[in-house]
C-alpha atoms as a PDB file:
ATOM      1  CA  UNK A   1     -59.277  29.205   0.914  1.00  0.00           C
ATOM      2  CA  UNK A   2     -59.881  27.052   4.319  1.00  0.00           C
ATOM      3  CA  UNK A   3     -57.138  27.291   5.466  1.00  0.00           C
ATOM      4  CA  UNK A   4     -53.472  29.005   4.581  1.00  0.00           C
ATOM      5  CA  UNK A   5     -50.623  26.218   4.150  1.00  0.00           C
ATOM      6  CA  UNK A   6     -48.593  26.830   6.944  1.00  0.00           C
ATOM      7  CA  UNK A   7     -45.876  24.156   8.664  1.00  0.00           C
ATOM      8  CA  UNK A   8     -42.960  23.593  11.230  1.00  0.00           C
ATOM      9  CA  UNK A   9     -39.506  24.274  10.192  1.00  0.00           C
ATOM     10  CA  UNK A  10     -37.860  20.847  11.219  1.00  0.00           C
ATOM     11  CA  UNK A  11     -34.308  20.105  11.576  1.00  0.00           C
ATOM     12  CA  UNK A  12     -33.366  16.644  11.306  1.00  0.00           C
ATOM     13  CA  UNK A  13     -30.471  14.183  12.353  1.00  0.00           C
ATOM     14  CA  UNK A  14     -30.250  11.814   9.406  1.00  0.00           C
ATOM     15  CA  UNK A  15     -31.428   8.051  10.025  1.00  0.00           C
ATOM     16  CA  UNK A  16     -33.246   6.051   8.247  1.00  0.00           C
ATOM     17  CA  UNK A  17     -37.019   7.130   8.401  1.00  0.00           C
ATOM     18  CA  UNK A  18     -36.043  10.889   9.096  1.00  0.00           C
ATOM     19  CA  UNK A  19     -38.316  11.844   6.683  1.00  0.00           C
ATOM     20  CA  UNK A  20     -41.749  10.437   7.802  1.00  0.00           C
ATOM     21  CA  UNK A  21     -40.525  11.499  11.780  1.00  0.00           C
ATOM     22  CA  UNK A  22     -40.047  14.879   9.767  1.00  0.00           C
ATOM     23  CA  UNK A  23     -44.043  14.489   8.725  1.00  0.00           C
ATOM     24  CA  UNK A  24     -45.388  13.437  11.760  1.00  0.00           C
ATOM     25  CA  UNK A  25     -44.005  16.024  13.631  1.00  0.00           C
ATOM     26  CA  UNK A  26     -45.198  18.660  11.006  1.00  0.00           C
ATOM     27  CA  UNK A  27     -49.418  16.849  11.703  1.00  0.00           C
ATOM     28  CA  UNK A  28     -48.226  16.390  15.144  1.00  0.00           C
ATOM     29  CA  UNK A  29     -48.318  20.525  14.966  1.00  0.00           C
ATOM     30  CA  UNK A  30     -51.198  20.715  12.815  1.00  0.00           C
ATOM     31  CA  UNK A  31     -49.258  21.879   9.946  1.00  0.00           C
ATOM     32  CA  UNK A  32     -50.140  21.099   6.068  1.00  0.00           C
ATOM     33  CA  UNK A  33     -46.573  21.638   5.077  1.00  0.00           C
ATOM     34  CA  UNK A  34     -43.821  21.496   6.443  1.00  0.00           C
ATOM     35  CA  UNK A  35     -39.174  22.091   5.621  1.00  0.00           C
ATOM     36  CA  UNK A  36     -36.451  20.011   6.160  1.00  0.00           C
ATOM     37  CA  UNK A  37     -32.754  21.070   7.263  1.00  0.00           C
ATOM     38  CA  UNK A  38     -29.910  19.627   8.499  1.00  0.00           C
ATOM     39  CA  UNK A  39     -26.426  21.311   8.421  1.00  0.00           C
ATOM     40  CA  UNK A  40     -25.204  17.257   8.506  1.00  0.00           C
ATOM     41  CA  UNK A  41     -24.480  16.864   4.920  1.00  0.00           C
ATOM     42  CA  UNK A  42     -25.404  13.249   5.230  1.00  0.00           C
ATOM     43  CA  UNK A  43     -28.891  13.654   5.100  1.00  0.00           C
ATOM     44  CA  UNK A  44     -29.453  13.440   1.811  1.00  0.00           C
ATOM     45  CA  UNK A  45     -27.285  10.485   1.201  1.00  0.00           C
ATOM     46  CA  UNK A  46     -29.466   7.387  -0.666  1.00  0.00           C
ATOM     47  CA  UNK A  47     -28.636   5.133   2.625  1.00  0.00           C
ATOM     48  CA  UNK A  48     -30.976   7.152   4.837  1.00  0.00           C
ATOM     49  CA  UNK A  49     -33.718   8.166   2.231  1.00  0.00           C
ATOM     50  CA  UNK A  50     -34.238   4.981   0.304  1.00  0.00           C
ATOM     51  CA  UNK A  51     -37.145   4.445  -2.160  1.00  0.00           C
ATOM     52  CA  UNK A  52     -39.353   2.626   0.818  1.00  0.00           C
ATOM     53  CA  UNK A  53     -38.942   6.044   3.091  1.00  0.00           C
ATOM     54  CA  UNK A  54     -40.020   7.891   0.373  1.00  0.00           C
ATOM     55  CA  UNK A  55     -42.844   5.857  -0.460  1.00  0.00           C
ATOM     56  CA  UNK A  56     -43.877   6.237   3.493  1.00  0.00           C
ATOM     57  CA  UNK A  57     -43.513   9.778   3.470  1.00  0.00           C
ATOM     58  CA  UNK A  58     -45.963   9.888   0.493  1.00  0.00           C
ATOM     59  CA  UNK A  59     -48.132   7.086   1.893  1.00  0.00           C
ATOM     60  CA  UNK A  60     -48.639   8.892   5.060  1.00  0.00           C
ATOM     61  CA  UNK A  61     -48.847  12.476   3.331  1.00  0.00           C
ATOM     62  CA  UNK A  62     -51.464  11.126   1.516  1.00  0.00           C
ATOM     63  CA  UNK A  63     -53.633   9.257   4.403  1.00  0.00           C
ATOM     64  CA  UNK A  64     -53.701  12.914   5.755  1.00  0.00           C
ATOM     65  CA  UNK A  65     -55.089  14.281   2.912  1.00  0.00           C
ATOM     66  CA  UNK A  66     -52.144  16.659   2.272  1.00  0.00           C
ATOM     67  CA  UNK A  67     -49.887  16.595  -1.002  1.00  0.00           C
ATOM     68  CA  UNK A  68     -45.992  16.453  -1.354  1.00  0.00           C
ATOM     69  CA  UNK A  69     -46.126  19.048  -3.659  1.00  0.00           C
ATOM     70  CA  UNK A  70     -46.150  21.894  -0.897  1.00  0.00           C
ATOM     71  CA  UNK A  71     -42.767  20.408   0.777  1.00  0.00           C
ATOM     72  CA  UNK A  72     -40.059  22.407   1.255  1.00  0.00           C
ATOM     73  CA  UNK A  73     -36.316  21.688   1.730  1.00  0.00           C
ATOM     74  CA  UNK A  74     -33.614  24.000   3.286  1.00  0.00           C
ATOM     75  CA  UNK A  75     -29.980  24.169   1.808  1.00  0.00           C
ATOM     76  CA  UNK A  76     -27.118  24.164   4.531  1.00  0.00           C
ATOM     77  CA  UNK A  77     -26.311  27.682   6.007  1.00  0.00           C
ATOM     78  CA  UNK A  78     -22.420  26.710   5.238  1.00  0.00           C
ATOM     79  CA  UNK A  79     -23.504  27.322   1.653  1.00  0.00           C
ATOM     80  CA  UNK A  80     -22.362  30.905   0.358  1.00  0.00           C
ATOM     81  CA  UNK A  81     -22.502  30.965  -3.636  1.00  0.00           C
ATOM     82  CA  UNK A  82     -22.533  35.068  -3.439  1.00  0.00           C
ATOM     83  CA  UNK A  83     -18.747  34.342  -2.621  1.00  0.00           C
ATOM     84  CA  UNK A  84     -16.708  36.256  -5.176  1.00  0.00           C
ATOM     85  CA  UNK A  85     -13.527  36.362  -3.313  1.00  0.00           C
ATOM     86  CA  UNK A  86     -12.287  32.887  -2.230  1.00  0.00           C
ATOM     87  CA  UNK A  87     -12.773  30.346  -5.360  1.00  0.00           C
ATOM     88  CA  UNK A  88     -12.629  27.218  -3.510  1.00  0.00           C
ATOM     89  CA  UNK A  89     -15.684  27.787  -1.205  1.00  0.00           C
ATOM     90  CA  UNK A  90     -17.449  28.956  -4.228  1.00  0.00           C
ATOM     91  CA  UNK A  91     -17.313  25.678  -5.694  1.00  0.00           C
ATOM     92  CA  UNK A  92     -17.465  24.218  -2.554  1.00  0.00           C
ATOM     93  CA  UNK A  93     -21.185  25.265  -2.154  1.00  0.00           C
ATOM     94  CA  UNK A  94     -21.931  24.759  -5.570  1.00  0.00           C
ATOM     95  CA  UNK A  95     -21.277  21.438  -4.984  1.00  0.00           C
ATOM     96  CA  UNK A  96     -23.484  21.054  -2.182  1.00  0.00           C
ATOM     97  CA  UNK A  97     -26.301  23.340  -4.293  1.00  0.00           C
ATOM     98  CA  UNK A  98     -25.652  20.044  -6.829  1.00  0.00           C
ATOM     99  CA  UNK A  99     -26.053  17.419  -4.162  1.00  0.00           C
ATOM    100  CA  UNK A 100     -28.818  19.028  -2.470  1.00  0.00           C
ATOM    101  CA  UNK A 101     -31.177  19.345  -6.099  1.00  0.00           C
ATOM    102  CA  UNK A 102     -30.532  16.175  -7.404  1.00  0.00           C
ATOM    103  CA  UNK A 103     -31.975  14.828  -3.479  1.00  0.00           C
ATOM    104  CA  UNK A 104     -34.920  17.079  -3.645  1.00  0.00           C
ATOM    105  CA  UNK A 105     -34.983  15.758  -7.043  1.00  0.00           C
ATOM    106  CA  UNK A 106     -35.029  12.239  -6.094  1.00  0.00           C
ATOM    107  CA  UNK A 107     -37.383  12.567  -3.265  1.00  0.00           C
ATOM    108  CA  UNK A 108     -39.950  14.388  -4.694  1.00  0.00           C
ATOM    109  CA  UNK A 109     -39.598  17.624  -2.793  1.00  0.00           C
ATOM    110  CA  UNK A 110     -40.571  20.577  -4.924  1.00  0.00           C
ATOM    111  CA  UNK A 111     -38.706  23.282  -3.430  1.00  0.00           C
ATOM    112  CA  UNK A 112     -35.374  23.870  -2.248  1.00  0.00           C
ATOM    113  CA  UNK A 113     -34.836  27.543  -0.205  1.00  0.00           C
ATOM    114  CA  UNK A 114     -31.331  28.838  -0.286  1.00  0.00           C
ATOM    115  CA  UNK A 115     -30.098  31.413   1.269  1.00  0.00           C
ATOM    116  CA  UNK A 116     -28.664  34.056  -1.208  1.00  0.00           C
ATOM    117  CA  UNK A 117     -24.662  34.621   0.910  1.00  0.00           C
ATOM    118  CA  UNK A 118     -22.712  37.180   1.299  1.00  0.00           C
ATOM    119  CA  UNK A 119     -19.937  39.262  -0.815  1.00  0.00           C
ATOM    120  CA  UNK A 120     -17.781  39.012   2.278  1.00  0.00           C
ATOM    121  CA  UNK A 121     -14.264  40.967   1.088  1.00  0.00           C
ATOM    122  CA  UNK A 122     -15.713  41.951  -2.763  1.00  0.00           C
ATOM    123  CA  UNK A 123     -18.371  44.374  -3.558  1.00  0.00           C
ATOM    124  CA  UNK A 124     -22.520  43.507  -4.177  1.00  0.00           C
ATOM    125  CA  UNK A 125     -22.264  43.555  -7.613  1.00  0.00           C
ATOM    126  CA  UNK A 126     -19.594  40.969  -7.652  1.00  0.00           C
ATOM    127  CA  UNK A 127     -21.564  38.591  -5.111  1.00  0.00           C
ATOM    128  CA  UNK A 128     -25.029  39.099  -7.333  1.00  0.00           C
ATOM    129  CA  UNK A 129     -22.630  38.213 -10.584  1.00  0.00           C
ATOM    130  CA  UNK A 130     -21.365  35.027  -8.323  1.00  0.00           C
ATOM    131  CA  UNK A 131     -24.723  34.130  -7.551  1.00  0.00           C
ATOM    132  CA  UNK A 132     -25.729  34.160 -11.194  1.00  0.00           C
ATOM    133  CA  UNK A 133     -22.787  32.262 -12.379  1.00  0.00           C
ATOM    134  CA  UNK A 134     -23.890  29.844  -9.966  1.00  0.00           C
ATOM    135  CA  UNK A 135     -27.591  29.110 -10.536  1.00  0.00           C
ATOM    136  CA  UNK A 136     -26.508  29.004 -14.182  1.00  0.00           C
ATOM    137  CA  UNK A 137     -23.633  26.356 -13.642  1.00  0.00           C
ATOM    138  CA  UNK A 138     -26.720  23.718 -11.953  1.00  0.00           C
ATOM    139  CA  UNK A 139     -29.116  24.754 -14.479  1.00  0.00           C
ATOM    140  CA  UNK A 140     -26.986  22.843 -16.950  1.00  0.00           C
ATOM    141  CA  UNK A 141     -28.210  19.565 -14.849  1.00  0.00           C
ATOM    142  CA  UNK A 142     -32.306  20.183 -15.629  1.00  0.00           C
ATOM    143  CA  UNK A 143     -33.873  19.828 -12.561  1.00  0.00           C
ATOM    144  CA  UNK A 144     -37.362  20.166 -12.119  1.00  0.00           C
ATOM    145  CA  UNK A 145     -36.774  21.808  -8.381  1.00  0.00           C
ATOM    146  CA  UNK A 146     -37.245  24.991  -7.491  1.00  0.00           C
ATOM    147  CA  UNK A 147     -34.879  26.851  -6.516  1.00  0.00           C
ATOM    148  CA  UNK A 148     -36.050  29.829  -3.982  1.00  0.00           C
ATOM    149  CA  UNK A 149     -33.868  32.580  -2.827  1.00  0.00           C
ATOM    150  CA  UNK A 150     -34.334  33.757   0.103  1.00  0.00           C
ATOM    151  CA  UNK A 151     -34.699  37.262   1.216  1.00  0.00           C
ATOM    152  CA  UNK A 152     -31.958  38.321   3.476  1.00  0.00           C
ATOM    153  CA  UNK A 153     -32.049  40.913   6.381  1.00  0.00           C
ATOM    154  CA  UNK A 154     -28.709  42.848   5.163  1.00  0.00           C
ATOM    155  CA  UNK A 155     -26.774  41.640   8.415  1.00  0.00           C
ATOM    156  CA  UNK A 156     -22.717  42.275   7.402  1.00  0.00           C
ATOM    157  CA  UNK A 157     -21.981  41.516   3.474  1.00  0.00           C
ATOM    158  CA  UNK A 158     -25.228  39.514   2.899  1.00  0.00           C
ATOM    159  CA  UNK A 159     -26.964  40.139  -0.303  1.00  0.00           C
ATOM    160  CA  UNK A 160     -30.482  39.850  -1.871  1.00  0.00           C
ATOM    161  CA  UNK A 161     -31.763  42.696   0.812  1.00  0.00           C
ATOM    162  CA  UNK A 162     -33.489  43.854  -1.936  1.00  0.00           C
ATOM    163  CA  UNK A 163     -36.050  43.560  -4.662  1.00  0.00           C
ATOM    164  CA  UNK A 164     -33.668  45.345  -7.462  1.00  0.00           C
ATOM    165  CA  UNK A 165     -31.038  43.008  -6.460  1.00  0.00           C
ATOM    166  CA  UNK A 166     -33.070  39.836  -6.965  1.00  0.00           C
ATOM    167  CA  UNK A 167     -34.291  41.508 -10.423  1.00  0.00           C
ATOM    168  CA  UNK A 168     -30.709  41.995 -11.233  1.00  0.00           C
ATOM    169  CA  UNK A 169     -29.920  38.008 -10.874  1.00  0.00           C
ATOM    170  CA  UNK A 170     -33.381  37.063 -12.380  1.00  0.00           C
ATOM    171  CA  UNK A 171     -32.400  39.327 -15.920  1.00  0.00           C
ATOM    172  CA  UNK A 172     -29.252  37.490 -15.994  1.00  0.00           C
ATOM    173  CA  UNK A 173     -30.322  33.892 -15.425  1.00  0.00           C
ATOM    174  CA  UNK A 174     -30.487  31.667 -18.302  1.00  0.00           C
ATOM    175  CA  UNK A 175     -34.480  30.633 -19.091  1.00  0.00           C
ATOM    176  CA  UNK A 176     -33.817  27.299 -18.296  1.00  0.00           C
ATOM    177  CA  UNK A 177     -33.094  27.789 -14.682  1.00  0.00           C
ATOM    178  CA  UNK A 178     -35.915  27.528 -12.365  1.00  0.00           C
ATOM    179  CA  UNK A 179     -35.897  30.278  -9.688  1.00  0.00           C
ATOM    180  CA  UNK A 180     -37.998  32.047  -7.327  1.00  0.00           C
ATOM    181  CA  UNK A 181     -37.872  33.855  -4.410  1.00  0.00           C
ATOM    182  CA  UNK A 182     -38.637  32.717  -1.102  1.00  0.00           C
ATOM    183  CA  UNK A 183     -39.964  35.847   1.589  1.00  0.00           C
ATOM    184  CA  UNK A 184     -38.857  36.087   4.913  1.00  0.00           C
ATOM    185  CA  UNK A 185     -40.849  38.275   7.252  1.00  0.00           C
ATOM    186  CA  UNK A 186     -38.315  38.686   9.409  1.00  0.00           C
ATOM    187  CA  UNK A 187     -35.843  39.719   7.014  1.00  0.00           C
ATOM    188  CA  UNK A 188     -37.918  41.751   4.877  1.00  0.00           C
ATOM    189  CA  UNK A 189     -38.312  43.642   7.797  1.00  0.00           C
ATOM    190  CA  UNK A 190     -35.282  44.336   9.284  1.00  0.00           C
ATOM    191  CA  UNK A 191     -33.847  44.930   5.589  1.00  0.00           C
ATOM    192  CA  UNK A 192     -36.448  48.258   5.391  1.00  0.00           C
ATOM    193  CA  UNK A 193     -39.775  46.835   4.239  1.00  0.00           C
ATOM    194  CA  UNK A 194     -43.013  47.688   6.047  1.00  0.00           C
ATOM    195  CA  UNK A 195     -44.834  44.213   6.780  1.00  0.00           C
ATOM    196  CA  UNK A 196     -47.406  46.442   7.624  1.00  0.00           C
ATOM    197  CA  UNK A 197     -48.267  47.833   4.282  1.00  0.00           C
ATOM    198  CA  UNK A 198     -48.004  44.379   2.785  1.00  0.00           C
ATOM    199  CA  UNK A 199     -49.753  46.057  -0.434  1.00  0.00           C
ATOM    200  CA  UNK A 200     -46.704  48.240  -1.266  1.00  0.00           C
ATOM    201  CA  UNK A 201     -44.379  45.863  -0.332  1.00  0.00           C
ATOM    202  CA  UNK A 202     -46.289  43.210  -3.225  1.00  0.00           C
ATOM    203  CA  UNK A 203     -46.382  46.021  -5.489  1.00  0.00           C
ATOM    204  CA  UNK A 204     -42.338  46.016  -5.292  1.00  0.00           C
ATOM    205  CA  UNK A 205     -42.221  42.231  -6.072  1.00  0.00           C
ATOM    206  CA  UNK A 206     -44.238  42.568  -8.855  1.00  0.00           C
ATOM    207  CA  UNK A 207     -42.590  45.472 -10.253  1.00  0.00           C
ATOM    208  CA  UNK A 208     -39.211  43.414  -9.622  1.00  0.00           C
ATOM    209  CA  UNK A 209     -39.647  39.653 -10.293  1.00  0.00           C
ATOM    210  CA  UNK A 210     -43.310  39.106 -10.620  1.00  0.00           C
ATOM    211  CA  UNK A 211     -45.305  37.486  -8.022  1.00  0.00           C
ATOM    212  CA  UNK A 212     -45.644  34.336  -9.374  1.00  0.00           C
ATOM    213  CA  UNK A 213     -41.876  33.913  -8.638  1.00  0.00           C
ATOM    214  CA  UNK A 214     -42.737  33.934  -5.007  1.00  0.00           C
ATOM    215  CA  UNK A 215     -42.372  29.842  -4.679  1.00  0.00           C
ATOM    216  CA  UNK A 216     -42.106  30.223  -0.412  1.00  0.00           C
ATOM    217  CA  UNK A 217     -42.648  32.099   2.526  1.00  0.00           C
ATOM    218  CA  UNK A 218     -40.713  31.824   5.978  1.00  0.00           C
ATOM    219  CA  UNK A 219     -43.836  33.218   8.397  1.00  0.00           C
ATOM    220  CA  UNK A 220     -41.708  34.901  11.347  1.00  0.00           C
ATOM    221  CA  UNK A 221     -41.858  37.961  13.927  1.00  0.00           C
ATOM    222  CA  UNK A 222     -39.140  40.283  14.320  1.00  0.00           C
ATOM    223  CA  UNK A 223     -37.350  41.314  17.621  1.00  0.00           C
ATOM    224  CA  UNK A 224     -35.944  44.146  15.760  1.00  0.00           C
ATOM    225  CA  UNK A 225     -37.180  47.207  14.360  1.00  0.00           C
ATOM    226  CA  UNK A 226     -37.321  48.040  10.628  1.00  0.00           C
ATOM    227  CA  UNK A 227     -34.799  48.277   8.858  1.00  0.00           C
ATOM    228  CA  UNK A 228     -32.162  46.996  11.782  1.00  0.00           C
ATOM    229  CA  UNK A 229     -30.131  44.544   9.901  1.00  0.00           C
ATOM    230  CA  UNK A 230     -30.248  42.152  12.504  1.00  0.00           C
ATOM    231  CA  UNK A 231     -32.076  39.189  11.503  1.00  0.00           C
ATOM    232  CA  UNK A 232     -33.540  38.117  15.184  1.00  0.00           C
ATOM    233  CA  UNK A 233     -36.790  35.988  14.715  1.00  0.00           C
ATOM    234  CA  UNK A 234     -39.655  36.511  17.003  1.00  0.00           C
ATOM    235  CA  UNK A 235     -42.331  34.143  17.898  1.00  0.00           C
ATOM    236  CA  UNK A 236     -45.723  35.173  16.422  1.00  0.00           C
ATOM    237  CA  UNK A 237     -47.274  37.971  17.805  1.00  0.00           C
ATOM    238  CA  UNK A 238     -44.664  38.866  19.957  1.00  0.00           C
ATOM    239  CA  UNK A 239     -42.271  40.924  17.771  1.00  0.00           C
ATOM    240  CA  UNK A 240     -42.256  44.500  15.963  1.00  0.00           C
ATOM    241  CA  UNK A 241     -44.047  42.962  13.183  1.00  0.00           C
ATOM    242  CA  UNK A 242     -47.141  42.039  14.910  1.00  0.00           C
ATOM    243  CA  UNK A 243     -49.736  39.405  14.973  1.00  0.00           C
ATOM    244  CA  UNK A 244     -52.466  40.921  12.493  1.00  0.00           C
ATOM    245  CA  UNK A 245     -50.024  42.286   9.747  1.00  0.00           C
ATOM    246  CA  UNK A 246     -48.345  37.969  10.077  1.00  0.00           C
ATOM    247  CA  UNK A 247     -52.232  36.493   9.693  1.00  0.00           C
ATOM    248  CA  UNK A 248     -52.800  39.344   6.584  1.00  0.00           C
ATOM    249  CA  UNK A 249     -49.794  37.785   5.017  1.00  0.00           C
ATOM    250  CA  UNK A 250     -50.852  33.851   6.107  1.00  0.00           C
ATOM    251  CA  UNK A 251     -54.376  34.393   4.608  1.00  0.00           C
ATOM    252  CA  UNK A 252     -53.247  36.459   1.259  1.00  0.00           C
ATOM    253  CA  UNK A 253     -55.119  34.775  -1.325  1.00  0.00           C
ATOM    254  CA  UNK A 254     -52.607  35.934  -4.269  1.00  0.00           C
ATOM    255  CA  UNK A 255     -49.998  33.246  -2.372  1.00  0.00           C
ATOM    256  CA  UNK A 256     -52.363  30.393  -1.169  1.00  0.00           C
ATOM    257  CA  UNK A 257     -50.407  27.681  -2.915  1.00  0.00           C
ATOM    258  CA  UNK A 258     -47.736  28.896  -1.419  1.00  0.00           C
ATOM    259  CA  UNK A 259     -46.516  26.961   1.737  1.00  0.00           C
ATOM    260  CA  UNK A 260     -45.693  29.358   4.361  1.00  0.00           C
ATOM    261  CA  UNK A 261     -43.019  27.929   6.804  1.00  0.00           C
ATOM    262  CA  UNK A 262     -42.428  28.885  10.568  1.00  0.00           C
ATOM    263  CA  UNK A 263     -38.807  29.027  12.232  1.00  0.00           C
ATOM    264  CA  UNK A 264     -39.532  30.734  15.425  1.00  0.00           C
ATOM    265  CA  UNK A 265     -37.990  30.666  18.372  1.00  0.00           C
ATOM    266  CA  UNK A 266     -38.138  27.658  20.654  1.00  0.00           C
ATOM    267  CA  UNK A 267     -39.026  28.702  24.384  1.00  0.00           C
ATOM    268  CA  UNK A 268     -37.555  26.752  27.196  1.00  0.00           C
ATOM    269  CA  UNK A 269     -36.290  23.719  24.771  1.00  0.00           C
ATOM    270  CA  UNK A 270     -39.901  23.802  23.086  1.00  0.00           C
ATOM    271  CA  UNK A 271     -41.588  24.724  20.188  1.00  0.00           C
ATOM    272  CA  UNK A 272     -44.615  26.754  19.936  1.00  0.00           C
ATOM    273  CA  UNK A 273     -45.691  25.750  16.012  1.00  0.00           C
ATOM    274  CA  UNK A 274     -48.819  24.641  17.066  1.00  0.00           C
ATOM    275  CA  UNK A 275     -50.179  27.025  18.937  1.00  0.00           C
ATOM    276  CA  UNK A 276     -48.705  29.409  16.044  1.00  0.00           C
ATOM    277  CA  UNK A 277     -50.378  27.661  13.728  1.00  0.00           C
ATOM    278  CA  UNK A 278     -53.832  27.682  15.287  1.00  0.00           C
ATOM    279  CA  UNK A 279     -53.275  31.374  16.287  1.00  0.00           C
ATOM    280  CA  UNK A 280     -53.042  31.977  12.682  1.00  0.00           C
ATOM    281  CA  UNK A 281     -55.806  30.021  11.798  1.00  0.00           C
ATOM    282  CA  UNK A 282     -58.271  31.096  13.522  1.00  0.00           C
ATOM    283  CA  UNK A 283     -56.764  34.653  13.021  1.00  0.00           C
ATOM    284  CA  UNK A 284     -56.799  35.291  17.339  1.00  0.00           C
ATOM    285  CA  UNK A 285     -53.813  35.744  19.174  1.00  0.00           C
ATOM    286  CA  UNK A 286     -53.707  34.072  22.411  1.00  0.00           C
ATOM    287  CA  UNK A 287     -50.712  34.754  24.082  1.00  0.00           C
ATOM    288  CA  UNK A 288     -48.897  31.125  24.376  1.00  0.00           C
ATOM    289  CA  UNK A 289     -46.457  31.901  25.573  1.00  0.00           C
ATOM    290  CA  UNK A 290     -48.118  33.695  28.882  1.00  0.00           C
END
């Protein structure tokens, strides 16, 4: 490949036009991808993501010789459809798991990441069985989005630390449900796997849930040290996960179609995608942030 799809994680304030500022601050970076969030549930309301911002978005996608088709959207972190304890916030974030496919659906955003929550007062197997239940209740609606769990670092009750757990929820999902997994670096690593011998840890997904299931990747250092628990992102190159093991995993040509997302740390109220990205690119660390 040329070049590994990599992109700016980029929160939004919803307004009309969010989505192409959302784009030009993804080229603005030199990205080729790039993921939307906003924990303001408005955002994906038809008032301020009409048919004419969409057909910018794609317009200007286009004229920069990139496709929609590696765009990524984020679910809201109040989301936590693990829970197995209180019923009402169970349905409360399958709700928003609803809302939040049928916009992806209706903007033409392929993937939607969400994070897999937390069996707060139950047990694990009761937050898996939640999640199940869950991703089975939306499958009934046929969307084409896919849905991508994320990896999580094991911080408190969280769940999906592992790859047995995700196999768990994948043998128990109706076929007609769409769903990967989406890899975080940073929480892979602080959950116990070596980034470093990214070979065993791909032998472990494909033993699990196959490696085609692997629909995104969140590209992030780690302040922590393996298997922590913490879940503290690192810029790139400047964590315990290290710059050449990050560019192995950038450049791996089993997951080129697969955009690989950024949400590092901003330093001093700025972000450092860019240099990140060219870092990456060029596979040289640089030290930006000296």
């Amino acid at each position: 490949m040329k070049y590994p799809l990599l992109g700016p994680f980029v929160p939004i304030i919803p307004h009309p036009g969010y989505l192409l500022k959302a784009a030009k601050t993804a080229v603005e970076d030199d990205g080729n991808t790039f993921m939307v969030y906003s924990d303001d549930p408005d955002y994906i309301e038809p008032d301020v993501n009409s048919p004419k911002d969409v057909e910018n978005l794609d317009k200007f996608w286009a004229d920069n010789g990139l496709s929609t088709k590696t765009l990524v959207a984020h679910a809201p972190f109040i989301m936590n459809i693990a829970n197995p304890i209180n019923e009402k916030t169970w349905h409360f974030s399958v709700n928003i798991l609803e809302k939040e496919l049928s916009f992806c659906e209706r903007i033409g955003l392929p993937i939607l990441v969400v994070h897999s929550g937390s069996y707060v007062q139950g047990t694990v197997q009761q937050g898996l069985d939640r999640i199940v239940r869950a991703l089975n209740q939306v499958a009934d609606k046929k969307y084409s989005v896919k849905i991508a769990l994320e990896t999580m670092s094991g911080k408190g009750t969280e769940v999906g630390i592992t790859f047995e757990q995700f196999k768990y929820i994948f043998d128990h999902l109706d076929s007609k449900v769409n769903v990967g997994l989406c890899l975080d670096t940073c929480h892979l690593n602080d959950a116990g796997y070596d980034i470093g011998d990214w070979d065993s840890v791909k032998a472990e997904i494909a033993k699990n849930v196959g490696l085609d299931k692997v629909y995104c990747i969140h590209l992030n250092d780690s302040k922590n040290a393996k298997g922590s628990h913490k879940d503290r992102h690192a810029n790139i190159g400047y964590g315990t996960i290290g710059f050449d093991n990050l560019v192995r995993v950038a450049w791996d040509e089993t997951f080129k179609d697969v955009p690989k997302i950024l949400e590092t740390p901003w330093v001093d109220n700025h972000a450092y995608y860019k240099e990140e990205i060219a870092d990456l690119r060029q596979k040289k660390f640089t030290n930006y942030l000296d």
